[in-house]
N, C-alpha and C. Protein backbone atom coordinates (compact mmCIF):
# COMPACT_ATOMS: atom_id res chain seq x y z
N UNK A 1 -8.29 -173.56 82.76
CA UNK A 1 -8.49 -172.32 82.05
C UNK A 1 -7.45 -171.31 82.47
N UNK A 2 -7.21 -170.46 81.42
CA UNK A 2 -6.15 -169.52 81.87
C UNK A 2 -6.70 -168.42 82.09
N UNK A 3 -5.99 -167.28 82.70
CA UNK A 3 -6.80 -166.05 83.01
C UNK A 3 -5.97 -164.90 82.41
N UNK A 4 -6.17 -164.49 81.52
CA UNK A 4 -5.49 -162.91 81.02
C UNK A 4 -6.07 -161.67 82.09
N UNK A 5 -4.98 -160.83 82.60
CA UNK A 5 -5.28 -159.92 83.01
C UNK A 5 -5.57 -158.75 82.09
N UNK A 6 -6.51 -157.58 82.15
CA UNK A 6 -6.62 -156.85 81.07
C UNK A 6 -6.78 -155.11 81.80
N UNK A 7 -6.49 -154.05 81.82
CA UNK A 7 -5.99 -152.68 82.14
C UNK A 7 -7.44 -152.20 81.64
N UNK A 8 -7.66 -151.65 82.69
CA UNK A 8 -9.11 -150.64 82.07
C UNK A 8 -8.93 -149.55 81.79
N UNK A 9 -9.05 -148.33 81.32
CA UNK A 9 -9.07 -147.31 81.06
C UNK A 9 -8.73 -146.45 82.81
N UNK A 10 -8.83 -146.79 83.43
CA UNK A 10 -8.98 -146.26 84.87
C UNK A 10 -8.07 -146.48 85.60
N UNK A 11 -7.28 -147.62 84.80
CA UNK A 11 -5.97 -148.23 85.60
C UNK A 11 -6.34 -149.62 86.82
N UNK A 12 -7.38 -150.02 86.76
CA UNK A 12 -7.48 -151.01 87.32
C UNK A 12 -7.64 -152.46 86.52
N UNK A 13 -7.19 -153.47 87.06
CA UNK A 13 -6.99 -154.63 86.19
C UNK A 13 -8.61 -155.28 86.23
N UNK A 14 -8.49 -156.07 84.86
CA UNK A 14 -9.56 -157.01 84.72
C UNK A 14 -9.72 -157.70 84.42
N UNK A 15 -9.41 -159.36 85.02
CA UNK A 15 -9.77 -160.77 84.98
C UNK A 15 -10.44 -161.38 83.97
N UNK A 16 -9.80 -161.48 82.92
CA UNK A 16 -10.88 -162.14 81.97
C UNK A 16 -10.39 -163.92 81.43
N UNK A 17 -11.24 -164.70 81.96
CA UNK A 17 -10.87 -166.10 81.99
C UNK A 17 -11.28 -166.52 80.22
N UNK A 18 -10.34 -166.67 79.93
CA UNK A 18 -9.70 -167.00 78.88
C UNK A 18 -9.80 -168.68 78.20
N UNK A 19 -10.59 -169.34 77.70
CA UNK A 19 -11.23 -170.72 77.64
C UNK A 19 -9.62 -171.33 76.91
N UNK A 20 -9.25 -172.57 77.74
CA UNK A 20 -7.93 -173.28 77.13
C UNK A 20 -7.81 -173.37 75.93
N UNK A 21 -9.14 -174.10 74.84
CA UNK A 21 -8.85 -173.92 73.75
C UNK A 21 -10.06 -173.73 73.26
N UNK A 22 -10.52 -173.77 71.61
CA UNK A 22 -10.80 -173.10 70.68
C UNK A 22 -12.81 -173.71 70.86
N UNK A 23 -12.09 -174.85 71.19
CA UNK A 23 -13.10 -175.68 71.60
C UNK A 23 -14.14 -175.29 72.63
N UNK A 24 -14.07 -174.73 73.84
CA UNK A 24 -14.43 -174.50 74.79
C UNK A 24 -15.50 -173.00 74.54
N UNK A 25 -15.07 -172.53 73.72
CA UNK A 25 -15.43 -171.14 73.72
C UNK A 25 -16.43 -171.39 72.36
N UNK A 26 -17.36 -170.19 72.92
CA UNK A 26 -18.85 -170.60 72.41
C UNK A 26 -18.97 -170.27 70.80
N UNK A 27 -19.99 -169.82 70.23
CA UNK A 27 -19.40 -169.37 68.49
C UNK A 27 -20.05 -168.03 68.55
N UNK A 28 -21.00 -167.99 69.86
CA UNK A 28 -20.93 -165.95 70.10
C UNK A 28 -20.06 -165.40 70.26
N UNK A 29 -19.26 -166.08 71.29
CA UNK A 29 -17.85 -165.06 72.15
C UNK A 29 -17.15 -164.63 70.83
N UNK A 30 -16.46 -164.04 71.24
CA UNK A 30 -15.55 -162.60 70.27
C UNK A 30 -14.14 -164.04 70.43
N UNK A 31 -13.66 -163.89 68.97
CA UNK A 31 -12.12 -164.44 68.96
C UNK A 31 -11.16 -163.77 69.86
N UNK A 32 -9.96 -164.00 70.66
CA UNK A 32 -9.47 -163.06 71.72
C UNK A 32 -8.92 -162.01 70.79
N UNK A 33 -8.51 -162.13 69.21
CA UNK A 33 -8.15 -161.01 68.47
C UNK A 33 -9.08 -160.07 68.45
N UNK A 34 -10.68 -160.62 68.38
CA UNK A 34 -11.68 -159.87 68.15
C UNK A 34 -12.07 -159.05 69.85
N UNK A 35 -11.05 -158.75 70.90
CA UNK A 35 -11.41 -158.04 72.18
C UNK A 35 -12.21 -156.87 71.75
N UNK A 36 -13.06 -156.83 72.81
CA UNK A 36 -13.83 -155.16 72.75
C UNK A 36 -13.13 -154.33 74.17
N UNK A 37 -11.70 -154.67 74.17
CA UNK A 37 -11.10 -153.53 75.15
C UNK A 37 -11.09 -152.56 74.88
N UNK A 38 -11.11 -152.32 73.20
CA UNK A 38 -10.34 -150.86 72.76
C UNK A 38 -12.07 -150.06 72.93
N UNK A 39 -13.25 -150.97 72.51
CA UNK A 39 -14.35 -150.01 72.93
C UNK A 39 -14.65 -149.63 74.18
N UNK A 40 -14.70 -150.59 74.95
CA UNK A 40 -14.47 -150.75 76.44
C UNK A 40 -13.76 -149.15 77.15
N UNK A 41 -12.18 -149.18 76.26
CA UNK A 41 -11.49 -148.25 76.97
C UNK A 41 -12.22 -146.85 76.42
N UNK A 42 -12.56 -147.00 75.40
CA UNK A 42 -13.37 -145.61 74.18
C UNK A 42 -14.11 -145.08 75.34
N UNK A 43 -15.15 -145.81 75.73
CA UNK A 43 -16.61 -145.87 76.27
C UNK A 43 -16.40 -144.98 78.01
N UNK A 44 -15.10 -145.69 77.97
CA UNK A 44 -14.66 -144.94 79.57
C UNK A 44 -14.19 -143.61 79.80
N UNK A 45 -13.41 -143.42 78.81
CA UNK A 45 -12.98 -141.85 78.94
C UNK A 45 -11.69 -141.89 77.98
N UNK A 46 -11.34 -143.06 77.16
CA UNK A 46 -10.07 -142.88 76.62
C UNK A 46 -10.21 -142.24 75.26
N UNK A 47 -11.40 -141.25 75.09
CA UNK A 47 -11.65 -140.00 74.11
C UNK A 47 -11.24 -138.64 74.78
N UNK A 48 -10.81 -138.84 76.21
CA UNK A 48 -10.64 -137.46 76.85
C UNK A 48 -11.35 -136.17 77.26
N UNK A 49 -12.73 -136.67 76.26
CA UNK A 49 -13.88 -135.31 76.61
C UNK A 49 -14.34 -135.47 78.37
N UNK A 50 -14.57 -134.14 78.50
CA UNK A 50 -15.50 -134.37 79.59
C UNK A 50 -16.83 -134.57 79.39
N UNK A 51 -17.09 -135.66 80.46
CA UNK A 51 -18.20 -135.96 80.60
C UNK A 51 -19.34 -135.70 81.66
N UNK A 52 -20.71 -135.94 81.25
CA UNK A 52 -21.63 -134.97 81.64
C UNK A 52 -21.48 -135.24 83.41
N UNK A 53 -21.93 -134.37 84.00
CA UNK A 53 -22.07 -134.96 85.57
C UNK A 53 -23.60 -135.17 85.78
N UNK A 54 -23.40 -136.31 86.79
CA UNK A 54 -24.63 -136.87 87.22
C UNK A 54 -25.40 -135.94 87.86
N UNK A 55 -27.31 -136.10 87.54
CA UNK A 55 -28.30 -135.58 87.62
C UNK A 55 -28.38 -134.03 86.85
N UNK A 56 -29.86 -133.55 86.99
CA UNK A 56 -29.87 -132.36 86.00
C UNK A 56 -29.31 -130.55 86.23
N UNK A 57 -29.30 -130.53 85.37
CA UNK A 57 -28.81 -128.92 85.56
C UNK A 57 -29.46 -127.96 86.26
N UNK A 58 -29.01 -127.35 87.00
CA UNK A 58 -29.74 -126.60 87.67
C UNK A 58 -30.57 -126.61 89.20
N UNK A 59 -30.08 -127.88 89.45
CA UNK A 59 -30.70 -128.32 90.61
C UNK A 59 -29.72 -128.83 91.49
N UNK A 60 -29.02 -128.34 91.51
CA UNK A 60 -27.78 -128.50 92.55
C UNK A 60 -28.15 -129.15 94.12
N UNK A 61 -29.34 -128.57 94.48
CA UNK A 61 -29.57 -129.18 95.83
C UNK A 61 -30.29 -130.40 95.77
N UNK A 62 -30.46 -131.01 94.76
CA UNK A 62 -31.35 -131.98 94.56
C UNK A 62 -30.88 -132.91 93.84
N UNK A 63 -29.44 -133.34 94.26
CA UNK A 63 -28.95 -134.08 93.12
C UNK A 63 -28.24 -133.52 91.74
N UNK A 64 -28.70 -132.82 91.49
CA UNK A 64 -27.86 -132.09 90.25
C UNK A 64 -26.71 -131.30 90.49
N UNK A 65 -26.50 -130.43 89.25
CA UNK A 65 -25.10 -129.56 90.01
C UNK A 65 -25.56 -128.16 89.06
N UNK A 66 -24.61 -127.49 88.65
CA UNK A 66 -24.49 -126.02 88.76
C UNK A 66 -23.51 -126.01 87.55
N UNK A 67 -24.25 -125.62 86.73
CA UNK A 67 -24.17 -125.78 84.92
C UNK A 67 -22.81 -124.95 84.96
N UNK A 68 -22.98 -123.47 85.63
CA UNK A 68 -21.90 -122.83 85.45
C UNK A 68 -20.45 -123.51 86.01
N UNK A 69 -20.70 -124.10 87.33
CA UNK A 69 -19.62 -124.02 88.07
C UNK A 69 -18.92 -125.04 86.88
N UNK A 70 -19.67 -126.34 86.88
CA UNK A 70 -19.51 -127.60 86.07
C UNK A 70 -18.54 -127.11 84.71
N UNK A 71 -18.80 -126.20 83.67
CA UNK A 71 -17.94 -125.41 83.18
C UNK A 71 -17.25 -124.43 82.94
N UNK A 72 -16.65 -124.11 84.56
CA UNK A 72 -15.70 -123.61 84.43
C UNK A 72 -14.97 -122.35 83.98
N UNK A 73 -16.01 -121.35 83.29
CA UNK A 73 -15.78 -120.59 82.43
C UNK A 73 -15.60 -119.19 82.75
N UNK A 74 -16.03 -119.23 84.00
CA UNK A 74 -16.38 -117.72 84.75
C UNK A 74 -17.57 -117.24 84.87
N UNK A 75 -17.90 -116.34 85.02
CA UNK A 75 -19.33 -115.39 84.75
C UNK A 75 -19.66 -115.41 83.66
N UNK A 76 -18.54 -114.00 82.96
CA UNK A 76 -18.54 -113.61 81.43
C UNK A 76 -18.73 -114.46 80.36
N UNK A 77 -17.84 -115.85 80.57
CA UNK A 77 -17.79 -116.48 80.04
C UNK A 77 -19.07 -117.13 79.56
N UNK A 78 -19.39 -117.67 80.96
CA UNK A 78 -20.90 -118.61 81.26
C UNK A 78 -22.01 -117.53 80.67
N UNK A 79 -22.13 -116.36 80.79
CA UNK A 79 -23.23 -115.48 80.43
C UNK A 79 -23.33 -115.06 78.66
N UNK A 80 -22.05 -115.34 78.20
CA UNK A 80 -22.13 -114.92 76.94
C UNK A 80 -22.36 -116.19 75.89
N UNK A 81 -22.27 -117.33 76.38
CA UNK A 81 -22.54 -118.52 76.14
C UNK A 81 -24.02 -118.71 75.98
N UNK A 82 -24.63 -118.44 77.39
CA UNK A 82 -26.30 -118.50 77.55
C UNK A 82 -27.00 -117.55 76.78
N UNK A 83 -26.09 -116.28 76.39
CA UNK A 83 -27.07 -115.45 75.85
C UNK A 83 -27.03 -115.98 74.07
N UNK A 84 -25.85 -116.13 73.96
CA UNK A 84 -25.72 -117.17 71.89
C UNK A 84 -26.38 -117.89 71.87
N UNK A 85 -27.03 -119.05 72.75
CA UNK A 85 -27.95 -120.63 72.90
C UNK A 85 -28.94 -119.83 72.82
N UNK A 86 -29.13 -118.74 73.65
CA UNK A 86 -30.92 -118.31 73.75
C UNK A 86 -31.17 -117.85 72.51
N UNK A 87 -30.28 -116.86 72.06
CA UNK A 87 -30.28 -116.46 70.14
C UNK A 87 -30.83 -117.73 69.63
N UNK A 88 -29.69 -118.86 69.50
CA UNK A 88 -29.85 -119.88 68.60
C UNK A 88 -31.24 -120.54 69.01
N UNK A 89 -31.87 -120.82 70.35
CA UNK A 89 -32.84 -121.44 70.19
C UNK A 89 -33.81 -121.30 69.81
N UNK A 90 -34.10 -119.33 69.93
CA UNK A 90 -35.53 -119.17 69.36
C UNK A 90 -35.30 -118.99 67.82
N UNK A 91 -33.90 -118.78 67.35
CA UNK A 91 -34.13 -118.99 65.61
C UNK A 91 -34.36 -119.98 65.26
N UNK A 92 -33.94 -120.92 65.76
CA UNK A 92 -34.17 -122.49 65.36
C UNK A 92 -34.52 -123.62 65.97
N UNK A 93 -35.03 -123.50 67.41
CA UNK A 93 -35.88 -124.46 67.82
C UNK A 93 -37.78 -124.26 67.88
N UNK A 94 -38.34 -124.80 68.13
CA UNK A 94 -39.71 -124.69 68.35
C UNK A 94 -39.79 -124.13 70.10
N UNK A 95 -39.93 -123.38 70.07
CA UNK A 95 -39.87 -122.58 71.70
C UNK A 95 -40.86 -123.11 72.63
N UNK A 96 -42.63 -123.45 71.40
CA UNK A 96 -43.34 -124.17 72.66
C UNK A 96 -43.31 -125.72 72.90
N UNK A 97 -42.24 -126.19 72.66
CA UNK A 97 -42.04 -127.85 72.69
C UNK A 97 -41.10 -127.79 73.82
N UNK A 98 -40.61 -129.24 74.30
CA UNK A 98 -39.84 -129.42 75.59
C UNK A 98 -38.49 -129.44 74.02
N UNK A 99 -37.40 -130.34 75.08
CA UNK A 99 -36.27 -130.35 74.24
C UNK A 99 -36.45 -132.10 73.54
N UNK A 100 -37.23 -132.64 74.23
CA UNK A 100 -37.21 -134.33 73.64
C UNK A 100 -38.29 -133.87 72.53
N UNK A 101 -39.38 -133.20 72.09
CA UNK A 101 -40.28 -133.08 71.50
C UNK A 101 -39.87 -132.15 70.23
N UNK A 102 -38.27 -131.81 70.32
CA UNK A 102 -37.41 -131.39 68.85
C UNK A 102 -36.80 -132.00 68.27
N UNK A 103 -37.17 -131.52 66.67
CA UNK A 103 -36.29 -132.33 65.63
C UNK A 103 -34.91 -132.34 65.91
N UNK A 104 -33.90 -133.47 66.07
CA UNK A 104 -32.91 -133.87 66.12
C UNK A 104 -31.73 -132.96 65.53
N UNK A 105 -32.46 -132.81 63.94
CA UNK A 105 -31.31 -132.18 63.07
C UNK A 105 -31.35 -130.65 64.19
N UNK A 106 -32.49 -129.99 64.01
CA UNK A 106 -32.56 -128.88 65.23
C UNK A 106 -31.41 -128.50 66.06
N UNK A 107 -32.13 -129.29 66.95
CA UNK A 107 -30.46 -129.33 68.23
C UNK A 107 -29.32 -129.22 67.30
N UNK A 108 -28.88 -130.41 66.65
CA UNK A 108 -27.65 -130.38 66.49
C UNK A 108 -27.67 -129.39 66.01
N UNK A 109 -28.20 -128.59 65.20
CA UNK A 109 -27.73 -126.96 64.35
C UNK A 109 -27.61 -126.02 65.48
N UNK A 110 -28.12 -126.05 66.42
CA UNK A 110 -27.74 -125.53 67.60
C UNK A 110 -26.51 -125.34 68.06
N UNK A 111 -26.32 -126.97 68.59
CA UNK A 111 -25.13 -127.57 68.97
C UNK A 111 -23.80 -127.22 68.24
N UNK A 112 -23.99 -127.63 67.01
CA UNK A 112 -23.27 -127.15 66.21
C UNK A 112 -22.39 -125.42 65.73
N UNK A 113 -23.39 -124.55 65.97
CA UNK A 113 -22.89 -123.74 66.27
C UNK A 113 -22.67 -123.07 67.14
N UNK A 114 -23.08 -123.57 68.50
CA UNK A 114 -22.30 -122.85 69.53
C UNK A 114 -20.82 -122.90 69.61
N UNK A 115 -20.25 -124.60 69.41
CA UNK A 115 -19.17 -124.97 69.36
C UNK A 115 -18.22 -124.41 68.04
N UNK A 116 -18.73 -123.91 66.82
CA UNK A 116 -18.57 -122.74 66.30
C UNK A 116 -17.83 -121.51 66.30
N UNK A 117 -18.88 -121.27 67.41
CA UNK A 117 -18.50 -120.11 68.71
C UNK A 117 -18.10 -120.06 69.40
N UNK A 118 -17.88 -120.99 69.61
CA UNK A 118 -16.99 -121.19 71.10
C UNK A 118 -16.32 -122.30 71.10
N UNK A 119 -15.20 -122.84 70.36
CA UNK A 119 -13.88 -123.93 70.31
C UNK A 119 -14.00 -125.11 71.39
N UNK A 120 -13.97 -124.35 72.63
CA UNK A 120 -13.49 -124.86 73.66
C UNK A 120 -14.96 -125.72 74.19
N UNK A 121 -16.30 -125.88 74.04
CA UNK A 121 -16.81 -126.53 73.91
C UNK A 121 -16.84 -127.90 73.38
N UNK A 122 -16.16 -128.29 71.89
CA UNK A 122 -15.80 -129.50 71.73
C UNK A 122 -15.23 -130.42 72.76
N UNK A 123 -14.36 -130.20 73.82
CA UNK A 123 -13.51 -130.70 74.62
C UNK A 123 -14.62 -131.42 75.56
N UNK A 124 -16.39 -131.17 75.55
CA UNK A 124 -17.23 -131.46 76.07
C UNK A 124 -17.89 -132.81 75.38
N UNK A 125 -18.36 -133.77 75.89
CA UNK A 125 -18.68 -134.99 75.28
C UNK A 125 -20.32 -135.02 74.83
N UNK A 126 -20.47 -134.98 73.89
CA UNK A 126 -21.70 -135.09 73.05
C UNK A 126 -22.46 -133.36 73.38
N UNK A 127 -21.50 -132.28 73.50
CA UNK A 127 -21.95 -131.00 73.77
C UNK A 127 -22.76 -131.23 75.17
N UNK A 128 -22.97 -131.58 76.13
CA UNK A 128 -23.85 -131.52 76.92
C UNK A 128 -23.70 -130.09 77.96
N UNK A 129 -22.95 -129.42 77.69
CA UNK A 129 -23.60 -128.01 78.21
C UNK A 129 -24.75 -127.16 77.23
N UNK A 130 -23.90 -127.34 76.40
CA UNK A 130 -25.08 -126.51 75.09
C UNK A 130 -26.62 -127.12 75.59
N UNK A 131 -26.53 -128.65 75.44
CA UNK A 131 -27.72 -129.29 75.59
C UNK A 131 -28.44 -129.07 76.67
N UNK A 132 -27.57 -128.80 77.97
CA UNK A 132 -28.44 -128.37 79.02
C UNK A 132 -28.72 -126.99 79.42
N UNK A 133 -28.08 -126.16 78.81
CA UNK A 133 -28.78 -124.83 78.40
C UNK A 133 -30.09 -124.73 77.49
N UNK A 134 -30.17 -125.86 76.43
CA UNK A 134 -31.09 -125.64 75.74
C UNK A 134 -32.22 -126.59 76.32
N UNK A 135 -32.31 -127.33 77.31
CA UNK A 135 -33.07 -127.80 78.61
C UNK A 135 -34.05 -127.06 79.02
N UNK A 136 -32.89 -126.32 79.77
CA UNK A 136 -33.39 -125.24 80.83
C UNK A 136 -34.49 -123.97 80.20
N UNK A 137 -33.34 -123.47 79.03
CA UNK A 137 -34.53 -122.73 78.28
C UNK A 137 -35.67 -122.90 77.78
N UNK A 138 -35.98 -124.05 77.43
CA UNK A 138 -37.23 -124.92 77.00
C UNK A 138 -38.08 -125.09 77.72
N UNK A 139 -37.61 -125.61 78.83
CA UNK A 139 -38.14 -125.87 79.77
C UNK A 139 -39.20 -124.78 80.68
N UNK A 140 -38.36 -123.63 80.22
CA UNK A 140 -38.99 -122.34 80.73
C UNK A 140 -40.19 -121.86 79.69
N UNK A 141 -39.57 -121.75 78.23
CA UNK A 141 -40.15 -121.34 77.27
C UNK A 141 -41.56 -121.66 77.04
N UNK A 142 -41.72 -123.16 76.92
CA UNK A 142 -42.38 -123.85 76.63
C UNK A 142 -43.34 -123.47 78.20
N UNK A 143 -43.47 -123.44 78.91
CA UNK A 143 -43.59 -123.61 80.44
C UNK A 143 -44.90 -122.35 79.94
N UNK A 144 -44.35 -121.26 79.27
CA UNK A 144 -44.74 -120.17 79.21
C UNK A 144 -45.53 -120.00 78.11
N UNK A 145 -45.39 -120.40 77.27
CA UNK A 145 -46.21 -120.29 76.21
C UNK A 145 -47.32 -121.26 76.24
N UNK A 146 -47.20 -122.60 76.82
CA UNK A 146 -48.38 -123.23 77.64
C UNK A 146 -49.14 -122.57 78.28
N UNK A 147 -48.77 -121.62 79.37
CA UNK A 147 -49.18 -120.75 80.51
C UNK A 147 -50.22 -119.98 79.51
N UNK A 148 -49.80 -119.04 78.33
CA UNK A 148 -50.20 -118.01 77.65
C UNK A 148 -51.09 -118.81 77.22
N UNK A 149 -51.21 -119.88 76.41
CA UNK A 149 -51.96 -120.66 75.40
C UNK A 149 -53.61 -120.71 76.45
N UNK A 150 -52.87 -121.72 77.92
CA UNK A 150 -54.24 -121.47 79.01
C UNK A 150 -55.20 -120.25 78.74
N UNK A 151 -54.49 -119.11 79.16
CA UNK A 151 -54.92 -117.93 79.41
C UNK A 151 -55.70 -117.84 78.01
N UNK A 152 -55.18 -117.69 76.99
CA UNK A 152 -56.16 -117.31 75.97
C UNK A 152 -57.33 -118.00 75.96
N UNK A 153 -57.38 -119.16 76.10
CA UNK A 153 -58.42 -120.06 75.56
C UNK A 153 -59.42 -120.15 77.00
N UNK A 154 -58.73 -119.79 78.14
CA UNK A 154 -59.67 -119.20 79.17
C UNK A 154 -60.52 -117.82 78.71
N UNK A 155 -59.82 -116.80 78.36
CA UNK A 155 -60.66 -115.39 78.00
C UNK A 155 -61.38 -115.77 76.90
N UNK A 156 -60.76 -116.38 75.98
CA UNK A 156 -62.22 -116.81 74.75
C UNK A 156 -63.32 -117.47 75.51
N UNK A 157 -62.62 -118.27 76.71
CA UNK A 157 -64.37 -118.87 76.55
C UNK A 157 -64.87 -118.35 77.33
N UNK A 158 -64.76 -117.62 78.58
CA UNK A 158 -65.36 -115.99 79.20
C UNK A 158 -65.65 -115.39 78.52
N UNK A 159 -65.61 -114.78 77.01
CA UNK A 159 -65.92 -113.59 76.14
C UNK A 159 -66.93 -114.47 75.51
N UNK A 160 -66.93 -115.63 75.33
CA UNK A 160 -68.38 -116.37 74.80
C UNK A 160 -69.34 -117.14 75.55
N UNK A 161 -69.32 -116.45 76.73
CA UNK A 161 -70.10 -116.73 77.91
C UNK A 161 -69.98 -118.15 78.42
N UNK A 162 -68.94 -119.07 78.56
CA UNK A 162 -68.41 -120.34 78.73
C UNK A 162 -67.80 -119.97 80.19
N UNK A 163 -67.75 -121.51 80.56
CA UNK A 163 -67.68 -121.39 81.94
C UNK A 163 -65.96 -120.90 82.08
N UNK A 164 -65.44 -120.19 83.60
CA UNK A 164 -64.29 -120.08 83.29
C UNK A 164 -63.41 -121.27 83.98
N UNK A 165 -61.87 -121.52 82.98
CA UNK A 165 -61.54 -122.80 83.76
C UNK A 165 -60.86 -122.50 84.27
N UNK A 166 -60.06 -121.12 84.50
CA UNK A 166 -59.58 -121.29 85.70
C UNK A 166 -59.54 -119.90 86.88
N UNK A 167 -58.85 -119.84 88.16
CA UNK A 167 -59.82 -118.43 88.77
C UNK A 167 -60.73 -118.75 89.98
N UNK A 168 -60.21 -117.68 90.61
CA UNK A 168 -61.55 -117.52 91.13
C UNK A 168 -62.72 -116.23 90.58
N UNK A 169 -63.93 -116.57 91.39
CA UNK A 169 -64.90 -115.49 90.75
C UNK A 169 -64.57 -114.12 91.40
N UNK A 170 -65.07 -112.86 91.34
CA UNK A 170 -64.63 -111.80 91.93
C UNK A 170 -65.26 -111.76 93.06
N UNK A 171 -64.61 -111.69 93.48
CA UNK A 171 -64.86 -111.44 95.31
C UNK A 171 -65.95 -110.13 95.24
N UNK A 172 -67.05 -110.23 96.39
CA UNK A 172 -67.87 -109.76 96.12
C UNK A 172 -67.57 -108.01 97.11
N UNK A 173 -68.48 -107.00 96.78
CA UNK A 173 -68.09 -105.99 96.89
C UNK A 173 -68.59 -105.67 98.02
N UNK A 174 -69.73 -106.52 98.74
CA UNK A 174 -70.66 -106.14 99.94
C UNK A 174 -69.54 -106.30 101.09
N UNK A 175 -70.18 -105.48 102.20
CA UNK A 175 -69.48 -105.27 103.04
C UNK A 175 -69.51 -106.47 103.86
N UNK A 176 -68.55 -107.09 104.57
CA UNK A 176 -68.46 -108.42 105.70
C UNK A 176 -69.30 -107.80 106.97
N UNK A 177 -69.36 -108.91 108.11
CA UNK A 177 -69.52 -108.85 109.25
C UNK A 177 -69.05 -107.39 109.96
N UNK A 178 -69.74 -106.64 110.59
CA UNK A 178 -68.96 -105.66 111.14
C UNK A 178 -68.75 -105.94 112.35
N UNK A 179 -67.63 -105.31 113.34
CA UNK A 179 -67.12 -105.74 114.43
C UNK A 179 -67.67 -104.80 115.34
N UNK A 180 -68.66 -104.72 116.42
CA UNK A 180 -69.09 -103.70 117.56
C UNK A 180 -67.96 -104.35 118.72
């Protein structure tokens, strides 16, 4: 068998044993015309976007990193960015849902126009700052309007003499132990 060497996107070589003849090679395998290098190299970075960094936003000490630093943009930059996503999300996302629990087209109208707004976003691979701004905000949003949702449906059922679910009772007004 012969061995073609093959260039990865990264610059390191890759060994691909190459069956002598036509015969040998199975009727799954790809014809060698039919290589998937060029996806191979796609898949690696030979689109040039940046790509997302490992673990989540915002959690820098925990594995994640630091949305701002990650792009680069400055303060001003980074702040005027977060404040357009927060616009765009409450016009057009569902505020008390997470971000997996939104319609698709959604986001992308999001997505879509931040990069809009801001050019230099495209250069980002599948938008994933936008996306993890609109994470984080969700994440909060939703967090909160859960919180509120509790609370109401706690005071309704206190105002209709139902037990309360959550709380303590009021601490009572009598005086404690006194100290001689």
């Amino acid at each position: 068998m012969g061995q073609t060497p093959a260039p990865t996107a990264k610059g390191k070589l890759v060994t691909i044993e190459a069956p002598s003849s036509d015969s040998e090679r199975s009727e799954s395998s790809p014809a060698p015309s039919e290589s998937s290098l060029s996806t191979l190299e796609s898949e690696l970075g030979g689109n040039d976007k940046i790509s997302k960094p490992s673990g989540e936003a915002g959690r820098p000490g925990r594995g994640g990193y630091n949305l701002e630093e990650q792009l680069g943009w400055g303060d001003d930059g980074f702040k005027s960015l977060k404040r357009f996503v927060n616009k765009a999300i409450k016009k057009h996302l569902d505020v008390t849902k997470c971000r997996s629990q939104q319609h698709r087209r959604a986001l992308d109208t999001v997505c879509d126009l931040a990069v809009a707004e801001f050019p230099d976003l495209s250069t980002f691979e599948n938008c994933w700052p936008v996306l993890d701004l609109i994470q984080m905000c969700l994440k909060y949003l939703s967090s909160r309007a859960q919180q509120e949702k509790r609370i109401a449906d706690g005071s309704s059922e206190a105002a209709k003499g139902g037990k309360r679910i959550r709380g303590r009772s009021p601490k009572s007004k009598s005086p404690g132990p006194s100290k001689k």
